[in-house]
Protein backbone atom coordinates (compact mmCIF):
# COMPACT_ATOMS: atom_id res chain seq x y z
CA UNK A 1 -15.32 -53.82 23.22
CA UNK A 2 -14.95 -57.25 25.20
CA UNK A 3 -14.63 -59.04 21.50
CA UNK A 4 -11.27 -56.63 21.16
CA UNK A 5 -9.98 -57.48 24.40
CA UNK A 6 -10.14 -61.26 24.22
CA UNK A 7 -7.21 -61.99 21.82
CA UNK A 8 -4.69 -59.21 24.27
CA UNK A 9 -6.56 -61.26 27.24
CA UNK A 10 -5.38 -64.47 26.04
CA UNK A 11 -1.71 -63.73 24.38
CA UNK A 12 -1.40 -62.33 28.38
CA UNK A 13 -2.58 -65.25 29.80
CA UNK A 14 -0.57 -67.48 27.20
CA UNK A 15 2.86 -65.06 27.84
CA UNK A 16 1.96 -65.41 31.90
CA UNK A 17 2.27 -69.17 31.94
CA UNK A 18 5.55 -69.48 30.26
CA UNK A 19 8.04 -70.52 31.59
CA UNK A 20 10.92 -67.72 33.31
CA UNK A 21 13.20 -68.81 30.55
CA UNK A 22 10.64 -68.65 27.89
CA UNK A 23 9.74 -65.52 29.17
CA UNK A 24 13.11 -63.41 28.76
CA UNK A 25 13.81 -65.09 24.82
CA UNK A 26 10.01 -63.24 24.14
CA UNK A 27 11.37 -60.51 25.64
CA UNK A 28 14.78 -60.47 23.50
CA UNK A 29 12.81 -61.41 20.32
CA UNK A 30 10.07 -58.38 21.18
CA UNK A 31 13.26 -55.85 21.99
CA UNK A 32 15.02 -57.53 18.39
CA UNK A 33 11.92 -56.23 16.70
CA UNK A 34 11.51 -52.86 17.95
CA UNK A 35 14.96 -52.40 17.40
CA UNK A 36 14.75 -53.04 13.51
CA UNK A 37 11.13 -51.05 13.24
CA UNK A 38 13.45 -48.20 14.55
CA UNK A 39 16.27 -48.56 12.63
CA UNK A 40 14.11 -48.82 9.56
CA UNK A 41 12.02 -45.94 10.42
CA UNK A 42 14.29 -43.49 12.12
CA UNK A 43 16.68 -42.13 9.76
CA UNK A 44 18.80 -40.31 12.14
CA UNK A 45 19.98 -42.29 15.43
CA UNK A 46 21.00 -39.51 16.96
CA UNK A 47 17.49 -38.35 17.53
CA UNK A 48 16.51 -41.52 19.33
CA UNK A 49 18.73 -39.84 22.38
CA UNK A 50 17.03 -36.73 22.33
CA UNK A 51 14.04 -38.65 22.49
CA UNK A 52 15.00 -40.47 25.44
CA UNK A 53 15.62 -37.34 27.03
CA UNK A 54 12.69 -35.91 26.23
CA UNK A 55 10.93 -38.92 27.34
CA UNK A 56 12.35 -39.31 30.62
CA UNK A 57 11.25 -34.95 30.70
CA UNK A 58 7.84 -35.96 30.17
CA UNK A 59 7.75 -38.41 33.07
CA UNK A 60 9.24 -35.57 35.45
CA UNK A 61 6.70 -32.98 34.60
CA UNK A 62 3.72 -36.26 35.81
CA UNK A 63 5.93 -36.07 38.68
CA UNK A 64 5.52 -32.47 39.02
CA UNK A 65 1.76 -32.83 38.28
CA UNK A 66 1.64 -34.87 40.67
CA UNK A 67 3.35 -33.08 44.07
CA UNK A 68 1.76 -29.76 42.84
CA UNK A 69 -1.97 -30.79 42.11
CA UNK A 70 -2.56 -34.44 43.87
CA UNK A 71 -0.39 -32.90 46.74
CA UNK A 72 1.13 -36.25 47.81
CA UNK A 73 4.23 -37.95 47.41
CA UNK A 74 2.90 -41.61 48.33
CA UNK A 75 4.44 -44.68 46.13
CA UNK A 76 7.61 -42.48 45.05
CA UNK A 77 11.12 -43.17 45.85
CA UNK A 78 13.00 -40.58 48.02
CA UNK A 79 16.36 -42.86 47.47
CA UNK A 80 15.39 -43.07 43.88
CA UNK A 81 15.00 -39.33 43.20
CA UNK A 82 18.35 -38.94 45.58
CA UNK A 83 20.49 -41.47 43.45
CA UNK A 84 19.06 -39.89 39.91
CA UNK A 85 20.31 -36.26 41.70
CA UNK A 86 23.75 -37.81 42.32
CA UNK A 87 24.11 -39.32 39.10
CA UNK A 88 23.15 -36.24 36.97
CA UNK A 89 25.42 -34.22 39.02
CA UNK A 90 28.21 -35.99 38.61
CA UNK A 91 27.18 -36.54 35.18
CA UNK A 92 27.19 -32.44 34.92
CA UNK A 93 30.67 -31.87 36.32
CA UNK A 94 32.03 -34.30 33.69
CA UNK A 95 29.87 -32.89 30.92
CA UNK A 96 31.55 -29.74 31.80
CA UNK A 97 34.87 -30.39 32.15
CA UNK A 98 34.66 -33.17 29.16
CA UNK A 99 32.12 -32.28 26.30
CA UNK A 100 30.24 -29.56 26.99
CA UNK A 101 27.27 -29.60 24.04
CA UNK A 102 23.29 -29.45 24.22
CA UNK A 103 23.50 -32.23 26.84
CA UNK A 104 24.94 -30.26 29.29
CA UNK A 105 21.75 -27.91 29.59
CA UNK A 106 19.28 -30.59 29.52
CA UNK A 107 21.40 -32.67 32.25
CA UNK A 108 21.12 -29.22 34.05
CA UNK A 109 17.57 -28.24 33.79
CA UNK A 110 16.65 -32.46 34.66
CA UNK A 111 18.91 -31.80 37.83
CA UNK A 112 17.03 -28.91 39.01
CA UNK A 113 13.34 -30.76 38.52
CA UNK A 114 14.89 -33.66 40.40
CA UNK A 115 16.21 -31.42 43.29
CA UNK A 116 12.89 -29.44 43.04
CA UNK A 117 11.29 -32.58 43.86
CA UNK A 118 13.56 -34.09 46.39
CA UNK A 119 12.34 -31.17 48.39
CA UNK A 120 8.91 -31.58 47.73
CA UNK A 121 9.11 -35.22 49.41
CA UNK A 122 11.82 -34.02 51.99
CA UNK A 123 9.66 -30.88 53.53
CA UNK A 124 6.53 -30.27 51.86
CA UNK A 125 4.71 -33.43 51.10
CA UNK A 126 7.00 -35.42 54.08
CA UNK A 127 3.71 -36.85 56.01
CA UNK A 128 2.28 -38.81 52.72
CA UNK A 129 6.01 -40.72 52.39
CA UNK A 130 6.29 -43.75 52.65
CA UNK A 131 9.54 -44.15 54.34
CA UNK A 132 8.73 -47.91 55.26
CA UNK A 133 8.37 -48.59 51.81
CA UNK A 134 11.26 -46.99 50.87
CA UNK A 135 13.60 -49.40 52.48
CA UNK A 136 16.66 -50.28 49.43
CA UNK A 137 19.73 -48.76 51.47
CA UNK A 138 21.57 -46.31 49.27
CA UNK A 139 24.76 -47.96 50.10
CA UNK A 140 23.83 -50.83 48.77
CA UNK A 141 23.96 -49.29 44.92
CA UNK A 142 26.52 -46.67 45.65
CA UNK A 143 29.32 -48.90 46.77
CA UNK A 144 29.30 -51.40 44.28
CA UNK A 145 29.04 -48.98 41.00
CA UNK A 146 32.04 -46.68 43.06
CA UNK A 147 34.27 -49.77 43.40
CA UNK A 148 33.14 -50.80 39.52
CA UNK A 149 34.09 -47.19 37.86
CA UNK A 150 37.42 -47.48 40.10
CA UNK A 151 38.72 -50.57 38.04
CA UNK A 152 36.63 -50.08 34.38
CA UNK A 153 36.65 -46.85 33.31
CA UNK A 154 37.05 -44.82 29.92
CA UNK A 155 40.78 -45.13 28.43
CA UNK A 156 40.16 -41.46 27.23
CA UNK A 157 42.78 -38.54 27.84
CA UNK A 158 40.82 -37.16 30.13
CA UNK A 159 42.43 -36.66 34.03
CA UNK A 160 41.97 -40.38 35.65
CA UNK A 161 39.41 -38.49 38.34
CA UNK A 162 36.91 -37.26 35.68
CA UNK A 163 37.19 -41.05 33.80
CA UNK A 164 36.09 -42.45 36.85
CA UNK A 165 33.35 -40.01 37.28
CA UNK A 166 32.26 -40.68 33.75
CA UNK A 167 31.70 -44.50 34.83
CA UNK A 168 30.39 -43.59 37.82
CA UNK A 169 27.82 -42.01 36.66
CA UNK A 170 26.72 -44.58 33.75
CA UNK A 171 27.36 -47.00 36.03
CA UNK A 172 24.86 -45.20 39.18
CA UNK A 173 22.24 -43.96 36.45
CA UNK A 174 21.68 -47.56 35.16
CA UNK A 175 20.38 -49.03 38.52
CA UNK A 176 19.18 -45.75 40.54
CA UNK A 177 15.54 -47.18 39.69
CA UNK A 178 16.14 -49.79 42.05
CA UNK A 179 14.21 -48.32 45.16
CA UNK A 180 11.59 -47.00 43.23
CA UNK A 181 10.92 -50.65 41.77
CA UNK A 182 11.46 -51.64 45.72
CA UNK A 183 8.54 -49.28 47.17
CA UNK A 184 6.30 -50.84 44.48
CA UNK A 185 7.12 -54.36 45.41
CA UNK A 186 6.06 -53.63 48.76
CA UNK A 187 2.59 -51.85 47.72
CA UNK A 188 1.90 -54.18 44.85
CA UNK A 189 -0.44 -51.44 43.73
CA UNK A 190 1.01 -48.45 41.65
CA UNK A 191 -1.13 -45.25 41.21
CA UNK A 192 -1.64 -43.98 37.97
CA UNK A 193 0.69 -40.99 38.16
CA UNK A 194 3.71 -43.15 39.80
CA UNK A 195 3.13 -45.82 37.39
CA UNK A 196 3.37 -42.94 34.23
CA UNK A 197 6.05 -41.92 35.12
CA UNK A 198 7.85 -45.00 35.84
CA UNK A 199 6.72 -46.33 32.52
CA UNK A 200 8.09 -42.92 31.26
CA UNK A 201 11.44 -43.86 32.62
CA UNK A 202 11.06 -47.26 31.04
CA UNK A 203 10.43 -45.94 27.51
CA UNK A 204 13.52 -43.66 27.84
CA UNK A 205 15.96 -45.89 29.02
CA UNK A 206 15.05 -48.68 26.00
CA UNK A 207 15.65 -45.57 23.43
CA UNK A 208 18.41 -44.46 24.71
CA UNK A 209 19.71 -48.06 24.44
CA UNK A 210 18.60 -48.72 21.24
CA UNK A 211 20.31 -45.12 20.53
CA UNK A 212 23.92 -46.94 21.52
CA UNK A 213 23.31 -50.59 19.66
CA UNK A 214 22.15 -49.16 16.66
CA UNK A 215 25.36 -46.40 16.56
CA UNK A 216 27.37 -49.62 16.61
CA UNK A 217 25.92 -50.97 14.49
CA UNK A 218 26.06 -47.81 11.94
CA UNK A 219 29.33 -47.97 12.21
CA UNK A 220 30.27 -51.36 11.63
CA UNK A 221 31.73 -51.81 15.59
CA UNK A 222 34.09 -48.15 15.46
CA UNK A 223 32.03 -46.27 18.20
CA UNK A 224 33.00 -48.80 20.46
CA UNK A 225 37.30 -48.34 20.09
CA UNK A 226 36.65 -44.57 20.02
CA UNK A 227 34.50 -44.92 23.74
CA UNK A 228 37.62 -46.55 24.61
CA UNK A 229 39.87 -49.81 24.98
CA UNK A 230 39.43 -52.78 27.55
CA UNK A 231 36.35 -53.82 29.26
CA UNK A 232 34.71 -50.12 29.51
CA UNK A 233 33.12 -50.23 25.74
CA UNK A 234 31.11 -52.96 26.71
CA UNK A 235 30.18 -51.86 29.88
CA UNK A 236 28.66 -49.17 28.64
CA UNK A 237 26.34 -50.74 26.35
CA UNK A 238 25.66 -53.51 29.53
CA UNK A 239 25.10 -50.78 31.36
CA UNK A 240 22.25 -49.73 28.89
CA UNK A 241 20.74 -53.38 28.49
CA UNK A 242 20.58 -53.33 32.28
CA UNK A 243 18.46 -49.94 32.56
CA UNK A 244 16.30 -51.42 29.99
CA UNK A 245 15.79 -54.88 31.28
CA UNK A 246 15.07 -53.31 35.27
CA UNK A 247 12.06 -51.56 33.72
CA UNK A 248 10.71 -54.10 31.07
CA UNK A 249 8.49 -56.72 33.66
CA UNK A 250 6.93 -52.88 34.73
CA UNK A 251 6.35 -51.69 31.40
CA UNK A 252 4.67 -55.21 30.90
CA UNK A 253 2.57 -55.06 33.49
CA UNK A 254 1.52 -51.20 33.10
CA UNK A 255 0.83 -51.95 29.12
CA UNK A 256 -1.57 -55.05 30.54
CA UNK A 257 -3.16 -52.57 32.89
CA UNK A 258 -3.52 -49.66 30.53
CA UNK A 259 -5.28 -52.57 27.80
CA UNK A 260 -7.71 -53.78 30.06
CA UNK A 261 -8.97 -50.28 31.74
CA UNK A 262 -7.55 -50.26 34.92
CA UNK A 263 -5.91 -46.86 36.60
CA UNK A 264 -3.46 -48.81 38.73
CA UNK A 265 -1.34 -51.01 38.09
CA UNK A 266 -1.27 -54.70 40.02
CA UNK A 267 2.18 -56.10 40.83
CA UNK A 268 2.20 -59.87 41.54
CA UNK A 269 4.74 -60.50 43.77
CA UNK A 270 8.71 -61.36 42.71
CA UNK A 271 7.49 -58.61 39.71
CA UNK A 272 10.71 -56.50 40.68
């Protein structure tokens, strides 16, 4: 067993003393390669959205698991779960009003989970939050992606409101991990259940990226004049490199803990 953990021990220890810059082109090259093993194996890229949604399903029902059977809510994200509520119900109204498919119902039944355990943390489980921890202001990520959708938004023929919403929404869901990342900064130590499902969240967001690059790449660059004109095409698919990269020092670090045994996951500090 120890003979099988020395060669992950020392590409770890060899990755850890790189250099920041070294670091992120490793990174690039690793998300390059997954990238092509999936476009290789998976036949139809439309799937790889599903998946993410399934995905990110899987690492609300270890959330769930978690409020229901551990009975605590300690190392989650109140502003987190509040900002992924806001997001997918915006994201609702304008799936409504704008393409109402299969998407719609899974945006609906997510929404109801994430509400479901809003409450949990709000009433129920309120003593074991860590509302010190929890200290990103919400203001802080709202603002900035409200005053972004205002000036780059779709160029669709949709009403100029429900555009806005649209980026809104891409915009809000691509950084509403932000607190959650925050309270683990400040405990450095993730339990097992918080880290799953962050790792969870991880997973999803990188499929549901490589879902958009390899569509444009399908289609030789089209998807991206019939998302839109101007700047909002390429927001989009920034918006879906920035979900992934948030997540990818975690997923890292949870991958190193999950190789060498350990239930929790240690953060060294400037992780997030």
């Amino acid at each position: 067993m120890k003979g099988s953990k020395r060669p992950i021990h020392t590409v770890t220890t060899w990755f850890r003393r790189q250099p920041p810059k070294m670091k992120v082109f490793l990174a690039v090259l690793i998300g390059l390669a997954a990238l092509l093993f999936l476009r290789i194996v998976v036949h139809d890229h439309d799937s790889l959205f599903v998946a993410a949604e399934f995905v990110h399903a899987l690492g609300i029902s270890v959330l769930i698991y978690k409020l229901t059977k551990e009975k605590t809510c300690a190392g989650l994200s109140l502003k987190s779960q509040e900002l992924t509520a806001i997001f997918l119900g915006v994201r609702l109204y304008c799936s409504f009003v704008m393409e109402y498919d299969i998407h719609t119902l899974l945006d609906m039944a997510t929404l109801g989970t994430t509400i479901w355990v809003i409450y949990m943390i709000r009433f129920k489980l309120k003593s074991s939050y860590m509302d010190d921890k929890d200290n990103l202001a919400i203001y802080y990520v709202v603002i900035p992606c409200a005053v972004l959708s205002l000036f780059i938004h779709p160029t669709t023929r949709h009403h100029t409101v429900n555009r806005i919403l649209w980026a809104f929404c891409v915009y809000l869901e691509a950084v509403s991990v932000l607190p959650q990342l925050r309270v683990m900064q400040n405990t450095k130590i993730v339990e097992p259940f918080t880290a799953h499902y962050v790792f969870a969240l991880g997973v999803a967001r990188f499929l549901s990226c490589a879902h958009w690059v390899l569509q444009v790449i399908d289609t030789h660059g089209r998807l991206l004049t019939a998302l839109g004109y101007g700047l909002w095409p390429s927001f989009v698919l920034l918006s879906e490199i920035v979900q992934t990269f948030i997540l990818a020092d975690f997923c890292y670090y949870y991958v190193k803990s999950l190789v060498g045994g350990q239930l929790v996951v240690r953060l060294p500090a400037g992780v997030v």
